[in-house]
PDB file of N, CA and C in Angstrom:
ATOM      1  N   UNK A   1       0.849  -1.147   0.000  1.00  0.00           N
ATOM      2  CA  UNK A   1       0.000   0.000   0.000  1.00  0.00           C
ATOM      3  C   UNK A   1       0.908   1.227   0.000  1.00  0.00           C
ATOM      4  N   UNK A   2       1.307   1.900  -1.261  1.00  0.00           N
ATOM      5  CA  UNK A   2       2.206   3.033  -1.632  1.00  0.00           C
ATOM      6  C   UNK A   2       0.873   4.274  -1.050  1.00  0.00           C
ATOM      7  N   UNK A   3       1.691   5.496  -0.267  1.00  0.00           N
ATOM      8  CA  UNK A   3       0.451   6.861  -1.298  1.00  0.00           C
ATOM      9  C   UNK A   3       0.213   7.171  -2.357  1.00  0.00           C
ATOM     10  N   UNK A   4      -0.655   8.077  -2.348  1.00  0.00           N
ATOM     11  CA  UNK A   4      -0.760   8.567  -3.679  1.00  0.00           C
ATOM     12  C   UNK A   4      -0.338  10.137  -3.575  1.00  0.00           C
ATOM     13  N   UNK A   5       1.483  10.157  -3.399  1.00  0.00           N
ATOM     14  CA  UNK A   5       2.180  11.857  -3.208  1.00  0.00           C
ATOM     15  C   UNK A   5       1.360  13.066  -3.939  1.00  0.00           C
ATOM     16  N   UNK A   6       0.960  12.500  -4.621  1.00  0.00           N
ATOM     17  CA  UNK A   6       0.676  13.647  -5.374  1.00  0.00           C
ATOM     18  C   UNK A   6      -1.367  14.349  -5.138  1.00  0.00           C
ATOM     19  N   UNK A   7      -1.969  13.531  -4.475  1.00  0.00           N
ATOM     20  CA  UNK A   7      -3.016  13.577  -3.503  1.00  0.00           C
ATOM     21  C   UNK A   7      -2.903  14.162  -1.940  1.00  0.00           C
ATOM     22  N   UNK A   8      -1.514  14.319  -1.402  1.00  0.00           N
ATOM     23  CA  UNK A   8      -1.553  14.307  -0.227  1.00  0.00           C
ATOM     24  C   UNK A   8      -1.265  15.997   0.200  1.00  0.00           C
ATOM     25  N   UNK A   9      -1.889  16.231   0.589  1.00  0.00           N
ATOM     26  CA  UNK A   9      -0.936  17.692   1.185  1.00  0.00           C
ATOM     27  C   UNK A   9       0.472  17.353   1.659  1.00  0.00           C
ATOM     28  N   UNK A  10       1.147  18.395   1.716  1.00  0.00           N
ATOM     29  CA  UNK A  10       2.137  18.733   2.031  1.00  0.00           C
ATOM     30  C   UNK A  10       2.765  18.139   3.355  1.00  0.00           C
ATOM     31  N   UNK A  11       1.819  18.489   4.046  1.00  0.00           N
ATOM     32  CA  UNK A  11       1.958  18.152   5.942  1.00  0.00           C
ATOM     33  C   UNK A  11       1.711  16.608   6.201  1.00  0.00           C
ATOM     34  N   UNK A  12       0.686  16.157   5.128  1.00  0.00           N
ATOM     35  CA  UNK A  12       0.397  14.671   5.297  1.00  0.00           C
ATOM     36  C   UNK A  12       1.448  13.901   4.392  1.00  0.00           C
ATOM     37  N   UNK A  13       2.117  14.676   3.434  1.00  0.00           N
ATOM     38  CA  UNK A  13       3.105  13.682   3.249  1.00  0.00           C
ATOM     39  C   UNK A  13       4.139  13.696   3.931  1.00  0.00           C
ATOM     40  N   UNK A  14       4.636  14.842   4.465  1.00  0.00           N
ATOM     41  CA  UNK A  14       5.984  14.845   5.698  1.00  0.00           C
ATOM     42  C   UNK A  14       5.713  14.011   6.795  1.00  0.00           C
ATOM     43  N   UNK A  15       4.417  14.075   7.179  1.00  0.00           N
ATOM     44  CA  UNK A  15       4.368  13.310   8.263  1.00  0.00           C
ATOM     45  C   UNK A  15       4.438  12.012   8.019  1.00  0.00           C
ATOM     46  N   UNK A  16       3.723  11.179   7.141  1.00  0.00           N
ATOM     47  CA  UNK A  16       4.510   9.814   6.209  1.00  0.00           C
ATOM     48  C   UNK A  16       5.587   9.725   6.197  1.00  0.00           C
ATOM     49  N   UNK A  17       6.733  10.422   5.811  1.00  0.00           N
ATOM     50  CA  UNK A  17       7.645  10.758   5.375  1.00  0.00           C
ATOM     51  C   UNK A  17       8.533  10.497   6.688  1.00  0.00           C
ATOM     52  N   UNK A  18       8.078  11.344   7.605  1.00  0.00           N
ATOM     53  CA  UNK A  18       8.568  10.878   9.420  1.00  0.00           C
ATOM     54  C   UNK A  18       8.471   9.597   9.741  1.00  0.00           C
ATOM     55  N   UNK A  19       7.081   9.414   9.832  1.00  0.00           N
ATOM     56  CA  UNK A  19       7.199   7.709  10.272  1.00  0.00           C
ATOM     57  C   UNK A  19       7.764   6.957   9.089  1.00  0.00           C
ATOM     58  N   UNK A  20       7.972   6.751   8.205  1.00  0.00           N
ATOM     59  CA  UNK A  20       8.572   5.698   7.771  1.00  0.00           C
ATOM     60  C   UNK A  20       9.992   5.870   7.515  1.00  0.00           C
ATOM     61  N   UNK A  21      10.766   6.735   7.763  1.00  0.00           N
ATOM     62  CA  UNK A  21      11.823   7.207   8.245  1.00  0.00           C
ATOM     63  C   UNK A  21      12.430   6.924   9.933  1.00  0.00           C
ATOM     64  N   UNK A  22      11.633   6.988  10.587  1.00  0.00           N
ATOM     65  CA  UNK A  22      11.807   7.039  12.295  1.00  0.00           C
ATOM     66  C   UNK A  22      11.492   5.441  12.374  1.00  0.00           C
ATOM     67  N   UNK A  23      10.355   4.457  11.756  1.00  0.00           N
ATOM     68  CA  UNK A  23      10.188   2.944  11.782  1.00  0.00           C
ATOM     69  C   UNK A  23      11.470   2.429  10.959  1.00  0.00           C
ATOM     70  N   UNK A  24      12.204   3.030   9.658  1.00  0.00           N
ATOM     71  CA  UNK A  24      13.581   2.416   9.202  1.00  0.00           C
ATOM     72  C   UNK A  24      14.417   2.257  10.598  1.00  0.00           C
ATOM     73  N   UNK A  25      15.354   3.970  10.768  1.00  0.00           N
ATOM     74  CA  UNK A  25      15.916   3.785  11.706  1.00  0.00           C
ATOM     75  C   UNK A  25      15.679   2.875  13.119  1.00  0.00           C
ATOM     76  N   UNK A  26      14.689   3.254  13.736  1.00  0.00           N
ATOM     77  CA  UNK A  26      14.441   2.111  14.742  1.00  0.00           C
ATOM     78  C   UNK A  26      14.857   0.533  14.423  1.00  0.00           C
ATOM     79  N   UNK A  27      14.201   0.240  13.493  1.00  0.00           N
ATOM     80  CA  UNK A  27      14.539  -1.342  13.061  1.00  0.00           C
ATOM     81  C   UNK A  27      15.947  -1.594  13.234  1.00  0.00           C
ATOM     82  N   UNK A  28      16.707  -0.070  12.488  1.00  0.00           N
ATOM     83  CA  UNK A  28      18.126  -0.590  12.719  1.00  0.00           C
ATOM     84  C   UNK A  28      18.690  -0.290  13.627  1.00  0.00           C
ATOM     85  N   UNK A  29      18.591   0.078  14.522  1.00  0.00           N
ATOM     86  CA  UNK A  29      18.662   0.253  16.026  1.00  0.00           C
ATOM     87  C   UNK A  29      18.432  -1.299  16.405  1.00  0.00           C
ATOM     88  N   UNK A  30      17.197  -1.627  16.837  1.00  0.00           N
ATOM     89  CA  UNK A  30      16.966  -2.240  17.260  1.00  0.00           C
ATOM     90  C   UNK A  30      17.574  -3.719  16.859  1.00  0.00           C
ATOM     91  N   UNK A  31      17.599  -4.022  15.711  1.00  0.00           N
ATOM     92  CA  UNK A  31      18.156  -5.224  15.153  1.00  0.00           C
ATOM     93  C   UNK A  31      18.449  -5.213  14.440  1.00  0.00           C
ATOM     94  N   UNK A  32      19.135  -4.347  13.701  1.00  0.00           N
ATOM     95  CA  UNK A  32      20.415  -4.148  13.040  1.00  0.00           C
ATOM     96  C   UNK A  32      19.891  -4.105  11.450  1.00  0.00           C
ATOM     97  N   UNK A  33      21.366  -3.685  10.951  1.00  0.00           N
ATOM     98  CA  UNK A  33      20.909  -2.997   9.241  1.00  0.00           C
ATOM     99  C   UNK A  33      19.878  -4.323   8.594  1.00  0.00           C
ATOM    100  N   UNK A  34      20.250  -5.857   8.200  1.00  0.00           N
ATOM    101  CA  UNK A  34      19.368  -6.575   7.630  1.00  0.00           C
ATOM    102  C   UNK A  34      17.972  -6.183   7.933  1.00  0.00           C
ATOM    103  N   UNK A  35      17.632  -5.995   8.760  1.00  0.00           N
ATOM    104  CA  UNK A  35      15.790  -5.382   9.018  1.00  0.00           C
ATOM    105  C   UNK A  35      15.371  -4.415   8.537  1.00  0.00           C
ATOM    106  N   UNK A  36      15.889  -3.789   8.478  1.00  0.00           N
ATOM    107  CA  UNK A  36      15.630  -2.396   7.943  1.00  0.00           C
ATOM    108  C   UNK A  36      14.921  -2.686   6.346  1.00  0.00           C
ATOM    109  N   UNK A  37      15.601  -4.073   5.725  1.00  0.00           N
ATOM    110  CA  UNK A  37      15.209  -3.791   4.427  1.00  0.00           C
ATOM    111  C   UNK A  37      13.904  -4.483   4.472  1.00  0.00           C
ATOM    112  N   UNK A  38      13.223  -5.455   5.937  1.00  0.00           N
ATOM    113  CA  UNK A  38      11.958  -5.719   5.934  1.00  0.00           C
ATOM    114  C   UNK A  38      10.699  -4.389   6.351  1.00  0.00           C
ATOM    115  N   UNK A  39      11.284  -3.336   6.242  1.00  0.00           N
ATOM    116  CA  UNK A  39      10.507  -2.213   6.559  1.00  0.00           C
ATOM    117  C   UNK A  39       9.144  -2.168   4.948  1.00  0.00           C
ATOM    118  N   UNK A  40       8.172  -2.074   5.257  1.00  0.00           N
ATOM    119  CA  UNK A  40       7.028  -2.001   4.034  1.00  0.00           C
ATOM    120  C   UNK A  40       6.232  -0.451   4.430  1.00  0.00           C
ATOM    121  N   UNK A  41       5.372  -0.281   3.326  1.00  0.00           N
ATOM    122  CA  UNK A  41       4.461   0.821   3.576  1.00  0.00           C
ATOM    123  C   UNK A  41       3.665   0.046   4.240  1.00  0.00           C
ATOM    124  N   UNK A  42       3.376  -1.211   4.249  1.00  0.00           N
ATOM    125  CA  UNK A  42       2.137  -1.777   5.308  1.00  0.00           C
ATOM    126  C   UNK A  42       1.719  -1.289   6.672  1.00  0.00           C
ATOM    127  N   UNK A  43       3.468  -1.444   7.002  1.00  0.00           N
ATOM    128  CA  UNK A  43       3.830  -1.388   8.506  1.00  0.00           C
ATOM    129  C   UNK A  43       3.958   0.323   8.502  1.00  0.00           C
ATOM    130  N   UNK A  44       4.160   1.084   7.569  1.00  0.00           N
ATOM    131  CA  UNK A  44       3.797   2.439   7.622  1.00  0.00           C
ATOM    132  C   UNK A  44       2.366   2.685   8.370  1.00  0.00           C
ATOM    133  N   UNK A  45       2.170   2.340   7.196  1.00  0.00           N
ATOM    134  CA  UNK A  45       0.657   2.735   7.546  1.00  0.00           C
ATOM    135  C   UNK A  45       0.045   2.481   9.164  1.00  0.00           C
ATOM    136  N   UNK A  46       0.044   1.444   9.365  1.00  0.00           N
ATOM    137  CA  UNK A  46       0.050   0.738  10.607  1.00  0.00           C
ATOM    138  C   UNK A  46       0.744   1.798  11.922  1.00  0.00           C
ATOM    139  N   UNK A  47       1.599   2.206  11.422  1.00  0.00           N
ATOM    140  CA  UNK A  47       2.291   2.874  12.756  1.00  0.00           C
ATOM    141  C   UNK A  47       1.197   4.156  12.300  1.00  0.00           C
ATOM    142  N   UNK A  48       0.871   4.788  11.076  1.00  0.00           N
ATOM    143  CA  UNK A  48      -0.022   5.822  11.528  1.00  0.00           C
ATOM    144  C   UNK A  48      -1.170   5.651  11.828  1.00  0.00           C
ATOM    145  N   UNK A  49      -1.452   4.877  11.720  1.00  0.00           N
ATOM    146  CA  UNK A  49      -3.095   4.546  12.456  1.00  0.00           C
ATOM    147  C   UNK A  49      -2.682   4.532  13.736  1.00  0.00           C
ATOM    148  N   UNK A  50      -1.862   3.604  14.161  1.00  0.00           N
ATOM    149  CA  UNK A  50      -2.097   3.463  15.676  1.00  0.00           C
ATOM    150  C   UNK A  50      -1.579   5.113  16.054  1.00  0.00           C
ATOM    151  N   UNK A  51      -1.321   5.704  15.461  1.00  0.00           N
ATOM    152  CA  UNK A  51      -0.312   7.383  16.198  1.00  0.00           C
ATOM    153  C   UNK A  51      -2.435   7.623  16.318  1.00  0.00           C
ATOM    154  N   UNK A  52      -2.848   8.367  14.993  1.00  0.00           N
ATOM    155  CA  UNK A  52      -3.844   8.524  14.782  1.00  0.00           C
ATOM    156  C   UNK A  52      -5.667   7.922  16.258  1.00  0.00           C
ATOM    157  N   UNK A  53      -5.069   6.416  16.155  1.00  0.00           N
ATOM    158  CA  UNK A  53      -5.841   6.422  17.601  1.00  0.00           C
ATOM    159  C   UNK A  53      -5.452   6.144  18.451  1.00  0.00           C
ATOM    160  N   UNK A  54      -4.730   7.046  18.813  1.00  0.00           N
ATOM    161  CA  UNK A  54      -3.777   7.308  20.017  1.00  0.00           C
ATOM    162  C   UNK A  54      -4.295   9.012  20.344  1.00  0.00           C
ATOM    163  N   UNK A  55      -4.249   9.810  19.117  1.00  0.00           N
ATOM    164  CA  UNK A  55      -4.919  10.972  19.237  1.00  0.00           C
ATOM    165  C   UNK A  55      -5.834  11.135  19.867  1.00  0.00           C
ATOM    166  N   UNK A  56      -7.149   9.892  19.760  1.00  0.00           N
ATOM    167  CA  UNK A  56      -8.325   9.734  20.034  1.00  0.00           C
ATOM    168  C   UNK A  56      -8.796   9.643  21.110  1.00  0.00           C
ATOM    169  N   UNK A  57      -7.131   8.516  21.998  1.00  0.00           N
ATOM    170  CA  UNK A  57      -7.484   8.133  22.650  1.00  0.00           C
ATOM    171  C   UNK A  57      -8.396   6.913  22.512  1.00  0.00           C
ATOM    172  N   UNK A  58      -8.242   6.239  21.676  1.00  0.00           N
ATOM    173  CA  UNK A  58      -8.495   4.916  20.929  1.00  0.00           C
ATOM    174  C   UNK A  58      -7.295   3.828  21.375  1.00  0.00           C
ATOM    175  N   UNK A  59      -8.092   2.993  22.090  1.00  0.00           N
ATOM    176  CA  UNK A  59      -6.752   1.493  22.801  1.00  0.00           C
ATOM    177  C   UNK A  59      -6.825   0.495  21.476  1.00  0.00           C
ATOM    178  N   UNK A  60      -5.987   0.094  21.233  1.00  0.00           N
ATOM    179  CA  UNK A  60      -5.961  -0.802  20.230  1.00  0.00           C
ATOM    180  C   UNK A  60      -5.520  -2.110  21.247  1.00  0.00           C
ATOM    181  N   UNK A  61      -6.537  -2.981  21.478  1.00  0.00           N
ATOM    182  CA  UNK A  61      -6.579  -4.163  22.241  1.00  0.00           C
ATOM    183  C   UNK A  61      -5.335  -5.344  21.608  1.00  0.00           C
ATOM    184  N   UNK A  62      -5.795  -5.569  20.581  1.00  0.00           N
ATOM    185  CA  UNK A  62      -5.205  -6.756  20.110  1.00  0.00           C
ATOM    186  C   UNK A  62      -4.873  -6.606  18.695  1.00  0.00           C
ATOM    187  N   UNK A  63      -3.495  -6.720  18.016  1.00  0.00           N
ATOM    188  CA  UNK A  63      -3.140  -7.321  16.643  1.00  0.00           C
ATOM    189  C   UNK A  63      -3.090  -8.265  15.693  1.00  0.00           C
ATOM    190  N   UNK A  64      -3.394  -9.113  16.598  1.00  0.00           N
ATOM    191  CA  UNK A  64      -2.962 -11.113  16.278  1.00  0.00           C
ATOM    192  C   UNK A  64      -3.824 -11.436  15.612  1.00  0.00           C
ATOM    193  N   UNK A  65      -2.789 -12.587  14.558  1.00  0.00           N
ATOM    194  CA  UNK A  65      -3.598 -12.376  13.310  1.00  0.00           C
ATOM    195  C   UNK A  65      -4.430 -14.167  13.756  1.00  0.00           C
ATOM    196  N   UNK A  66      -5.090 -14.113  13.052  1.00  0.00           N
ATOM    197  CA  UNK A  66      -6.468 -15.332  13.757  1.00  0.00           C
ATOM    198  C   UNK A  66      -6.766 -15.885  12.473  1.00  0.00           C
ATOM    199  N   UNK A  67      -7.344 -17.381  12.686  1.00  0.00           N
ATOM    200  CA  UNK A  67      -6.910 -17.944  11.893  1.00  0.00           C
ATOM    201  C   UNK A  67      -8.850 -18.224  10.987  1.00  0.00           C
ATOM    202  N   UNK A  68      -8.620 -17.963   9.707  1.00  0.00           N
ATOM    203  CA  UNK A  68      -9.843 -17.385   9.443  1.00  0.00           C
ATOM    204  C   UNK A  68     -10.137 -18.868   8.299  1.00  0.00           C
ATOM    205  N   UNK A  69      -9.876 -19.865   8.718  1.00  0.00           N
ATOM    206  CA  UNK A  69     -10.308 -21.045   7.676  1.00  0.00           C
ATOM    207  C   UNK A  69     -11.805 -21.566   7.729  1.00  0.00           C
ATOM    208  N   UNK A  70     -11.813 -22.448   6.847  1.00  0.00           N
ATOM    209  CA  UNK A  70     -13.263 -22.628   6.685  1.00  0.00           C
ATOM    210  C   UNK A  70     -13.181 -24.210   8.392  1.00  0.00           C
ATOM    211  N   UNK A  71     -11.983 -24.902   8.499  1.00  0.00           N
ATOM    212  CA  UNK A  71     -12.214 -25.676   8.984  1.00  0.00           C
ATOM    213  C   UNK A  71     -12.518 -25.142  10.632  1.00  0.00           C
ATOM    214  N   UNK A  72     -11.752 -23.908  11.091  1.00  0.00           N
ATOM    215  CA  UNK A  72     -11.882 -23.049  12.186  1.00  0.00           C
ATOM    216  C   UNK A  72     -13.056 -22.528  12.619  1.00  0.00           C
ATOM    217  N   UNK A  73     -13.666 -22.133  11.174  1.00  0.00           N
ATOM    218  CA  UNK A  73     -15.301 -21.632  11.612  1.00  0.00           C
ATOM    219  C   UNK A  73     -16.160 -22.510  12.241  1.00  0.00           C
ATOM    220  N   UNK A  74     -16.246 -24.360  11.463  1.00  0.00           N
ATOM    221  CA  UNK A  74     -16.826 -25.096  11.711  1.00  0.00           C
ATOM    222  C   UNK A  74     -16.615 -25.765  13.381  1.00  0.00           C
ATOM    223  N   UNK A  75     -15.419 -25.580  13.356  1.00  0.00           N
ATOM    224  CA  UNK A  75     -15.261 -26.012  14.931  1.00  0.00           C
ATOM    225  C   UNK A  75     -15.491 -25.012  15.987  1.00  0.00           C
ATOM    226  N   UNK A  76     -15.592 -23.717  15.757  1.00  0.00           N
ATOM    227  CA  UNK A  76     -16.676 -23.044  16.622  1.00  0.00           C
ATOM    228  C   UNK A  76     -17.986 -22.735  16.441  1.00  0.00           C
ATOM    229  N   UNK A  77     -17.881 -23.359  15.515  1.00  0.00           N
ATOM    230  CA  UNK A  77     -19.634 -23.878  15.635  1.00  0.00           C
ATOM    231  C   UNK A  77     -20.230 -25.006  16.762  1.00  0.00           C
ATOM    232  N   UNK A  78     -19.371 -26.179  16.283  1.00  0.00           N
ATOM    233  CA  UNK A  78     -19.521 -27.269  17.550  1.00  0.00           C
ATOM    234  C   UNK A  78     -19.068 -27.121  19.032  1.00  0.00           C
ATOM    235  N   UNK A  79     -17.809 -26.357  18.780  1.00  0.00           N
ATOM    236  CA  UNK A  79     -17.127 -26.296  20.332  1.00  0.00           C
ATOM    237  C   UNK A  79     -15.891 -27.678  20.403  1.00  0.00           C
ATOM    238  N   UNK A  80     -15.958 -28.082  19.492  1.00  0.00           N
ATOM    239  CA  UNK A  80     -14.888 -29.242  19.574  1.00  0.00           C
ATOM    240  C   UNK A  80     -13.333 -28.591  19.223  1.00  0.00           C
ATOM    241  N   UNK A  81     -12.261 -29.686  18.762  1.00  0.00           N
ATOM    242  CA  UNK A  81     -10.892 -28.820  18.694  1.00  0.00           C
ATOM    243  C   UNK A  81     -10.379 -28.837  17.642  1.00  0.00           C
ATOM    244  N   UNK A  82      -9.204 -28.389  17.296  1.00  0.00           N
ATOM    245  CA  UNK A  82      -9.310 -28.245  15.327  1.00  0.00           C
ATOM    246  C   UNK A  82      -7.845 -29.605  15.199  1.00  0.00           C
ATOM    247  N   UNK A  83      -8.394 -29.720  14.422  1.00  0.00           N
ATOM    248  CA  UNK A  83      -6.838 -31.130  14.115  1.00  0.00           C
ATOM    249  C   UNK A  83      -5.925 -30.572  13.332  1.00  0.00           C
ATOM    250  N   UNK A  84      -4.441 -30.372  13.866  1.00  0.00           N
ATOM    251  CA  UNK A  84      -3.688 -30.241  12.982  1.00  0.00           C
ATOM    252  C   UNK A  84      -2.800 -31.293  12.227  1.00  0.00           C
TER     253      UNK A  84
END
């Protein structure tokens, strides 16, 4: 998920421009230059939403990604356990 620079004001693209700049560096801080090149606009984005409801005052409970199969649905339907 790229912007679209040329849609954005000025202020909304610097501020893009910050976080995905400040999420590079960190990475390489944190765990060194190889990470840095797993940095995406995904995870952009992501850090501005959560800035965004944080503004709000919006808790973001949970991230975890859940497992959305057809065989998962059926077993909470019954209540039984899923076979791996």
């Amino acid at each position: 998920m790229r912007p679209l620079e040329g849609q954005l004001r000025v202020c909304e693209l610097e501020a893009y421009k910050a976080v995905y700049c400040g999420l590079c560096r960190q990475l390489g801080q944190s765990f060194g230059l190889p990470a840095r090149f797993t940095l995406s606009y995904d995870a952009s984005f992501l850090a501005l939403l959560g800035l965004a409801l944080a503004e709000e005052n919006c808790d973001v409970i949970s991230l975890r990604e859940r497992d959305e199969s057809l065989e998962s649905y059926y077993v909470s339907l019954i209540g039984g356990q899923k076979n791996d």
